[in-house]
PDB file of N, CA and C in Angstrom:
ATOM      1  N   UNK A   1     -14.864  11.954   4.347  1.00  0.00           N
ATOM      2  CA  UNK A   1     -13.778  11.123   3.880  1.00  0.00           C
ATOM      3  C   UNK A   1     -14.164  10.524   2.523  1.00  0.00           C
ATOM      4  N   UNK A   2     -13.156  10.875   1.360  1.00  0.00           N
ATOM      5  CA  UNK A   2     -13.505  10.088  -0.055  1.00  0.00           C
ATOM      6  C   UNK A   2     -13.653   8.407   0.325  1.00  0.00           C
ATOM      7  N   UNK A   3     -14.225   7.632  -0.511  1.00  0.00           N
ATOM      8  CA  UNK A   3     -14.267   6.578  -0.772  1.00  0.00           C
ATOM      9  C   UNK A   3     -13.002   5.900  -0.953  1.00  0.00           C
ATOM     10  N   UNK A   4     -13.052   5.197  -0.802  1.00  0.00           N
ATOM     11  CA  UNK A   4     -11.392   3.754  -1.118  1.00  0.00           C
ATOM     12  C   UNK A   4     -11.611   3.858  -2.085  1.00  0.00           C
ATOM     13  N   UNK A   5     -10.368   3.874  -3.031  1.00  0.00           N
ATOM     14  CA  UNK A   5     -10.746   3.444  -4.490  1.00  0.00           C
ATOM     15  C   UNK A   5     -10.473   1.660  -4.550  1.00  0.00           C
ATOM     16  N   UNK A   6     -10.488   1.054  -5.404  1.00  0.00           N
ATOM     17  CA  UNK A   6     -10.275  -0.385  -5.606  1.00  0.00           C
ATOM     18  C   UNK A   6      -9.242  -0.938  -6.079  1.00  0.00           C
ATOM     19  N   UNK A   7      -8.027  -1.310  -5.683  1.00  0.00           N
ATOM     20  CA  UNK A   7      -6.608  -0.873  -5.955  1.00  0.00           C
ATOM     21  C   UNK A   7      -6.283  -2.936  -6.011  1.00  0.00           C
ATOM     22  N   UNK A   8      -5.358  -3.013  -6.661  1.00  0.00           N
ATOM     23  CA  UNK A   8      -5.013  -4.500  -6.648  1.00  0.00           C
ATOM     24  C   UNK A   8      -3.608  -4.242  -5.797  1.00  0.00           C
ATOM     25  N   UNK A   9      -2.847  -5.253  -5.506  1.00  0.00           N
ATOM     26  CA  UNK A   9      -1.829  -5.344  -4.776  1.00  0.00           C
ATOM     27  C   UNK A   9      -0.388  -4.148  -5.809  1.00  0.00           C
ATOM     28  N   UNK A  10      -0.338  -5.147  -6.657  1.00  0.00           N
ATOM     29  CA  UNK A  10       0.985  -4.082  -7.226  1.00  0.00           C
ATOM     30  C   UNK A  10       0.910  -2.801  -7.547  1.00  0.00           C
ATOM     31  N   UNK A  11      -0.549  -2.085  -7.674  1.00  0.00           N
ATOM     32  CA  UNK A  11      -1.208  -0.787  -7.622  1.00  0.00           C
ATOM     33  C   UNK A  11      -1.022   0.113  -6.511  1.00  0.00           C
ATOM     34  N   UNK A  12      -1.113  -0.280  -5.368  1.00  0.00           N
ATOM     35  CA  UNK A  12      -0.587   0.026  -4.277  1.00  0.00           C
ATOM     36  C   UNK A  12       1.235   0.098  -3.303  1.00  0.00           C
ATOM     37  N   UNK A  13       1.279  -1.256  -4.090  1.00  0.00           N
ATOM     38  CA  UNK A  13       3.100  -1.001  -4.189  1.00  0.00           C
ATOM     39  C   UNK A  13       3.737  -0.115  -4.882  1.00  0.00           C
ATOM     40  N   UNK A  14       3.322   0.061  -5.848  1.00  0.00           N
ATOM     41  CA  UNK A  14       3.617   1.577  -7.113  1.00  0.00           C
ATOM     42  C   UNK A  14       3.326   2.735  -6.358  1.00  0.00           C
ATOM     43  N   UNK A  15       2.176   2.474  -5.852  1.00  0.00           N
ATOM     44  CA  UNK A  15       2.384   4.268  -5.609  1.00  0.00           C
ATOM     45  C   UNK A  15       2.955   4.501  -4.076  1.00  0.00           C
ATOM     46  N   UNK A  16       3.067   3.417  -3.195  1.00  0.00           N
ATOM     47  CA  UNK A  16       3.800   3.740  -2.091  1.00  0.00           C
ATOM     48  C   UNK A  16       5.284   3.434  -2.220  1.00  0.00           C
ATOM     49  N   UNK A  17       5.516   3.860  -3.569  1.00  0.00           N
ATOM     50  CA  UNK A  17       7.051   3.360  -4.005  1.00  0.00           C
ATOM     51  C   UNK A  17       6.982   5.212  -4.433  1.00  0.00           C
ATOM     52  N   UNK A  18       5.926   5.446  -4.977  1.00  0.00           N
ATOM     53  CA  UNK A  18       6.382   7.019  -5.677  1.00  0.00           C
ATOM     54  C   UNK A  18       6.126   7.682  -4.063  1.00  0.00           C
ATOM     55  N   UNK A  19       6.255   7.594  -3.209  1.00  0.00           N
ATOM     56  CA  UNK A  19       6.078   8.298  -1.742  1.00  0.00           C
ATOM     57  C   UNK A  19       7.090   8.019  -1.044  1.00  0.00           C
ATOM     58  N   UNK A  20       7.947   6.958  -1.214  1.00  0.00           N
ATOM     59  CA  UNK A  20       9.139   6.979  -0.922  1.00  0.00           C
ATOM     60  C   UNK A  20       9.734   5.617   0.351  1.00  0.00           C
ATOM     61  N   UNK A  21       8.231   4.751  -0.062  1.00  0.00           N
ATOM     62  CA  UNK A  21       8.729   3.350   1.058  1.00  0.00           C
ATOM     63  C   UNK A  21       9.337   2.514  -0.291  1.00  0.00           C
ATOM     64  N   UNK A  22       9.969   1.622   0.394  1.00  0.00           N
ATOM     65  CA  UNK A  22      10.778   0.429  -0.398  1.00  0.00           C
ATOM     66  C   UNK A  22      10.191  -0.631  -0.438  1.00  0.00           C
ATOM     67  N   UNK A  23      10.480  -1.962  -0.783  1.00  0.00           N
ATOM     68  CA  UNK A  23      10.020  -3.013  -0.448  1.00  0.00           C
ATOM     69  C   UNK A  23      11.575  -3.740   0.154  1.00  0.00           C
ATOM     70  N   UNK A  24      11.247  -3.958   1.550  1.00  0.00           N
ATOM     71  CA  UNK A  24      12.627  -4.859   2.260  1.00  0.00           C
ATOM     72  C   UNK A  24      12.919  -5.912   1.490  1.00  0.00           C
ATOM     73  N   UNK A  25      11.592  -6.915   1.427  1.00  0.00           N
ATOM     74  CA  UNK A  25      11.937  -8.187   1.140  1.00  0.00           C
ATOM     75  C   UNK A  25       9.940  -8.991   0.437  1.00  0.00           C
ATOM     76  N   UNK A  26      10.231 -10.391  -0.035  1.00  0.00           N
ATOM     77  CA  UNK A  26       9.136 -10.308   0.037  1.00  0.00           C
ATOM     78  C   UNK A  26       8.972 -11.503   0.503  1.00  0.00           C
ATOM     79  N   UNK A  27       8.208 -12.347   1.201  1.00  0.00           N
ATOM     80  CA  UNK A  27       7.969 -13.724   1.325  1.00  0.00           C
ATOM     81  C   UNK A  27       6.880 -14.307   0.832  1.00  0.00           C
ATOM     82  N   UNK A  28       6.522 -15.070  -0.200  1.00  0.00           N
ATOM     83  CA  UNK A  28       5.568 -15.387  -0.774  1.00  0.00           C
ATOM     84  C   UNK A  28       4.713 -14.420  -1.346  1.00  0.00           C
ATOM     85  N   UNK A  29       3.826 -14.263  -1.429  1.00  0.00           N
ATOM     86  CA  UNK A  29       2.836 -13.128  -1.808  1.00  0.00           C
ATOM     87  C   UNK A  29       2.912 -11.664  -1.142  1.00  0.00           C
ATOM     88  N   UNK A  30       3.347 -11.320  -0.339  1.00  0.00           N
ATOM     89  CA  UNK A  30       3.498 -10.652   0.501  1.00  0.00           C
ATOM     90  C   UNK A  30       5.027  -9.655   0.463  1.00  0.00           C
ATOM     91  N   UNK A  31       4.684  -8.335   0.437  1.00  0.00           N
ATOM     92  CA  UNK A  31       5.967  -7.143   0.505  1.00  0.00           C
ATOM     93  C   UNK A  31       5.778  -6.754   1.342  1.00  0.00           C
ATOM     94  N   UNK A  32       7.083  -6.264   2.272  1.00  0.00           N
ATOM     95  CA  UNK A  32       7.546  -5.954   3.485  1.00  0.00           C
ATOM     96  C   UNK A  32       8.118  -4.839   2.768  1.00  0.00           C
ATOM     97  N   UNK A  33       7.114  -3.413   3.471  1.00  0.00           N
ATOM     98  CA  UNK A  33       7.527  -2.161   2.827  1.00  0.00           C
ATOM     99  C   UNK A  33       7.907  -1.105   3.756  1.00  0.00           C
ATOM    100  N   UNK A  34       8.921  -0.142   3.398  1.00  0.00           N
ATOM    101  CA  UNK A  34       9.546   0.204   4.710  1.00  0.00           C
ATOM    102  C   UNK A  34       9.675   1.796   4.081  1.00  0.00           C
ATOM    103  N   UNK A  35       9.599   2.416   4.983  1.00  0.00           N
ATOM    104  CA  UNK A  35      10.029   4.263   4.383  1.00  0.00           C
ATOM    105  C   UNK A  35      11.556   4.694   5.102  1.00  0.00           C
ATOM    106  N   UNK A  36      12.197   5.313   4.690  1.00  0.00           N
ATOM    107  CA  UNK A  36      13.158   5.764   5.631  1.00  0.00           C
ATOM    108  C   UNK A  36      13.439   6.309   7.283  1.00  0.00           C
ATOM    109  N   UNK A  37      11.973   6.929   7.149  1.00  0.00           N
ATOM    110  CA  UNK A  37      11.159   7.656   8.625  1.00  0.00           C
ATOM    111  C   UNK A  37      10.911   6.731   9.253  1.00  0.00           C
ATOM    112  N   UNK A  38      10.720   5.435   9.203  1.00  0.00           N
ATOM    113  CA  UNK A  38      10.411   4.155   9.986  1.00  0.00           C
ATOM    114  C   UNK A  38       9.131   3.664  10.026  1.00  0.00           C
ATOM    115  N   UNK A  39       8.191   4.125   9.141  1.00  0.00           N
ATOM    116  CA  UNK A  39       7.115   3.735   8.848  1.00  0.00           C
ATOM    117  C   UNK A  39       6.776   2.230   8.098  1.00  0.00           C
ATOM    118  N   UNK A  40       6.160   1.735   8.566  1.00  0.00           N
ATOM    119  CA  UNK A  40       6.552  -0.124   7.637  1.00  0.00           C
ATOM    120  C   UNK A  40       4.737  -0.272   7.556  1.00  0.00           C
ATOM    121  N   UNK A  41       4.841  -1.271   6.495  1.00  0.00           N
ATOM    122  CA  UNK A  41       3.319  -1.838   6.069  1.00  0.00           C
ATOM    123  C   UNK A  41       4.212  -3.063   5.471  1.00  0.00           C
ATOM    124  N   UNK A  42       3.037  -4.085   5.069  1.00  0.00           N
ATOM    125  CA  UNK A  42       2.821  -5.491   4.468  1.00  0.00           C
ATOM    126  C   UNK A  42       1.640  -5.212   3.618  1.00  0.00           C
ATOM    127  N   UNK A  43       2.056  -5.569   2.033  1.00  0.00           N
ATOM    128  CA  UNK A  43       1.188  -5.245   1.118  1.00  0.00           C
ATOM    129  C   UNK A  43       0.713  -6.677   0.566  1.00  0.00           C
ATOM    130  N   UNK A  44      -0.274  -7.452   0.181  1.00  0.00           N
ATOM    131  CA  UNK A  44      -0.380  -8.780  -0.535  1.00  0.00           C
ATOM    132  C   UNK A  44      -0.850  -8.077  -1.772  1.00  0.00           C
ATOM    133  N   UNK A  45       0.016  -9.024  -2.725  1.00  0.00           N
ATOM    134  CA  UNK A  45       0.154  -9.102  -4.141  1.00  0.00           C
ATOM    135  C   UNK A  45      -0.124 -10.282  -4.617  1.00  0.00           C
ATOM    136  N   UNK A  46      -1.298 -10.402  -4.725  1.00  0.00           N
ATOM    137  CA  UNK A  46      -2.216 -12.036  -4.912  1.00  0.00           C
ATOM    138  C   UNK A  46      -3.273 -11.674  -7.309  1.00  0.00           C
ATOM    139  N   UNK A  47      -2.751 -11.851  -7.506  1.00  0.00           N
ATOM    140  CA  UNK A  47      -3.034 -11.961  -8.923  1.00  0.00           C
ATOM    141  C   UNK A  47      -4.207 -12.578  -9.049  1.00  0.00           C
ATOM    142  N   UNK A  48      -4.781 -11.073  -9.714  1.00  0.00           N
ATOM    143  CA  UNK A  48      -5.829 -10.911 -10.182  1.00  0.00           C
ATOM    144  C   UNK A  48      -7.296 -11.146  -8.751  1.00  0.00           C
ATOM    145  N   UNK A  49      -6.692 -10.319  -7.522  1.00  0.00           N
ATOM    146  CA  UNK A  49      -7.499 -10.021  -7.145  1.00  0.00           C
ATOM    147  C   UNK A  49      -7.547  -8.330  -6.007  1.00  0.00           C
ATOM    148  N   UNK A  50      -8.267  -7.940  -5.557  1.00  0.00           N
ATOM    149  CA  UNK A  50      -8.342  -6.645  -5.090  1.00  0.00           C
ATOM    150  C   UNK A  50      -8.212  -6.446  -3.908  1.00  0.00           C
ATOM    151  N   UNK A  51      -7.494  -5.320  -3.063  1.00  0.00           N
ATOM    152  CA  UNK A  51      -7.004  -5.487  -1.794  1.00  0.00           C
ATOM    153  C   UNK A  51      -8.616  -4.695  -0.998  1.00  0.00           C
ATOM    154  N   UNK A  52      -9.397  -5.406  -0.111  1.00  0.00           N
ATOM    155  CA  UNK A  52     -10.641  -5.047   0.456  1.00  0.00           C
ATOM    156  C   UNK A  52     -10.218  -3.602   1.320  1.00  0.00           C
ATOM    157  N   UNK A  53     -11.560  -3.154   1.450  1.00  0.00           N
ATOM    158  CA  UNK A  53     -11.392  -1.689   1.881  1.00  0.00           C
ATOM    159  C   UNK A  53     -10.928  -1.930   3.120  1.00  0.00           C
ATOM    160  N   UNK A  54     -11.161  -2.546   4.199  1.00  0.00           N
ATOM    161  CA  UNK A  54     -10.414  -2.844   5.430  1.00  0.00           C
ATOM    162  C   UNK A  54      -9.343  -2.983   5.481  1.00  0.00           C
ATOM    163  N   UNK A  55      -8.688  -3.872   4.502  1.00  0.00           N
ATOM    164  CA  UNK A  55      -7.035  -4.029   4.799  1.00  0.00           C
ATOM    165  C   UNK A  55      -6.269  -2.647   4.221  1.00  0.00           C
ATOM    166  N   UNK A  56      -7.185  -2.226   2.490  1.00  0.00           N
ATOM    167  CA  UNK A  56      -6.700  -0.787   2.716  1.00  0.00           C
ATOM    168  C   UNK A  56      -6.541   0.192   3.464  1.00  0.00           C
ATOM    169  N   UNK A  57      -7.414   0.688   4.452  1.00  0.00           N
ATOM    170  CA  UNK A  57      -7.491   1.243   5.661  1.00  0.00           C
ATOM    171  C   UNK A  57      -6.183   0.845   6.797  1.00  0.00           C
ATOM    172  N   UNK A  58      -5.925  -0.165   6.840  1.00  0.00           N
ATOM    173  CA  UNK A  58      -4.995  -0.740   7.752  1.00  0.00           C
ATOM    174  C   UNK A  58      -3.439  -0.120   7.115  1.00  0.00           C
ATOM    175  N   UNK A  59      -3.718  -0.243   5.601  1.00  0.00           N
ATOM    176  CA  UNK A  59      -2.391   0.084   5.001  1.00  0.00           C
ATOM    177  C   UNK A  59      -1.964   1.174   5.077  1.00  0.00           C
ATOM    178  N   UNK A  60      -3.129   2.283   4.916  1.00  0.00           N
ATOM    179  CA  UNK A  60      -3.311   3.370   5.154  1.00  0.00           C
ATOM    180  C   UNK A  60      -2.515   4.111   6.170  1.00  0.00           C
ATOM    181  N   UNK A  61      -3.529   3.260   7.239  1.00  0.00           N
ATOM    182  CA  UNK A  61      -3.026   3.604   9.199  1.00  0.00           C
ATOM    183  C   UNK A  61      -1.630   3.802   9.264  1.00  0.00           C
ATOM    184  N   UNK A  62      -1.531   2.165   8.707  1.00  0.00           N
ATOM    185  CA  UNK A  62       0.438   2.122   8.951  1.00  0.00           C
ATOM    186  C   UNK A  62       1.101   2.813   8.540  1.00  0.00           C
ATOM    187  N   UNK A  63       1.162   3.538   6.996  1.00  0.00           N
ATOM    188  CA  UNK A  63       1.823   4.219   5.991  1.00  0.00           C
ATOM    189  C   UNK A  63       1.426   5.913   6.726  1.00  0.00           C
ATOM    190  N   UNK A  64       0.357   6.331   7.514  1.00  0.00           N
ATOM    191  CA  UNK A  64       0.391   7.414   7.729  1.00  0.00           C
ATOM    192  C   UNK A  64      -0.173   8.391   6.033  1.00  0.00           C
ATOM    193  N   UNK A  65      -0.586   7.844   5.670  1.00  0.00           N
ATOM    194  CA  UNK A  65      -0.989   8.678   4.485  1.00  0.00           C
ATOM    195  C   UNK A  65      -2.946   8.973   4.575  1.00  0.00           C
ATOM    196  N   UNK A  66      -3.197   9.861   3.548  1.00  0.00           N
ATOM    197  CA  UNK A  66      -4.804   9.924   3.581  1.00  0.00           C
ATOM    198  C   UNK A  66      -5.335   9.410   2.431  1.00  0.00           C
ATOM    199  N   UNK A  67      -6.222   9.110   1.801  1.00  0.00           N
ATOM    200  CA  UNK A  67      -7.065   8.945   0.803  1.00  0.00           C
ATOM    201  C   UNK A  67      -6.634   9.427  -0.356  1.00  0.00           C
ATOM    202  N   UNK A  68      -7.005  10.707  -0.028  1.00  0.00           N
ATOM    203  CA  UNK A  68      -6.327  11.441  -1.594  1.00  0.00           C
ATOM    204  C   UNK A  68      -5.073  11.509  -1.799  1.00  0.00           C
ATOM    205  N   UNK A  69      -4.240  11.074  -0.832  1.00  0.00           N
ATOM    206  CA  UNK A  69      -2.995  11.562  -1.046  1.00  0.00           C
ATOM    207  C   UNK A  69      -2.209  10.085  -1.719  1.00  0.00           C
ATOM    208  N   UNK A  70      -3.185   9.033  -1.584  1.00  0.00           N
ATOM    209  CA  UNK A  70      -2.620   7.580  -2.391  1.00  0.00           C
ATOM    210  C   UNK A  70      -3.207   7.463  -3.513  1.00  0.00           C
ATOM    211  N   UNK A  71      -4.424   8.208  -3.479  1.00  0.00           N
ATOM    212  CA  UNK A  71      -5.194   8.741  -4.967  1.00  0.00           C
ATOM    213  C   UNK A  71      -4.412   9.405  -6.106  1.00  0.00           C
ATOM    214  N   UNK A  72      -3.382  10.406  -5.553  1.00  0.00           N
ATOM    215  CA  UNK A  72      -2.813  11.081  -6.444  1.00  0.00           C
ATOM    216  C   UNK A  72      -1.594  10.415  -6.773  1.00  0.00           C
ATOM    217  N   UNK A  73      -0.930   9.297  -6.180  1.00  0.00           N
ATOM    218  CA  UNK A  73       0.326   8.444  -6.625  1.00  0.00           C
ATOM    219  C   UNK A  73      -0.089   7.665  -7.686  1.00  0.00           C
ATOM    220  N   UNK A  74      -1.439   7.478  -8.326  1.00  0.00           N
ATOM    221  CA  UNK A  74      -1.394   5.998  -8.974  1.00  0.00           C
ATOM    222  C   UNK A  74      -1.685   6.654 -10.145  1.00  0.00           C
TER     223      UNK A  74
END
């Protein structure tokens, strides 16, 4: 398995926007992101800092995607 790369919050909203989830809504720091297929994640968008490899992984899980394949959206 490649490495996580080191992605900040809106880095990750971008490219799970070029894959085809939305953002529902947002409440505070936080996007409520949804795909048509029914796949949903919660992304934090906290300025000027980096989303840890664990919660990436989690984002991952939820979104159903792999490594390289969020590698090649950004």
């Amino acid at each position: 398995m490649p490495r996580l790369p080191r992605l900040r919050g809106r880095e990750v909203v971008a490219a799970l926007q070029r894959v085809g989830f939305v953002v529902l809504r947002v409440k505070g720091s936080h996007h409520f992101m949804h795909h048509p297929d029914g796949r949903r994640t919660v992304v934090p968008v906290h300025a000027g800092e980096t989303i840890g490899p664990g919660l990436l992984n989690k984002i991952l899980k939820d979104t159903e995607l792999e490594t390289e394949e969020l590698t090649r959206q950004l």
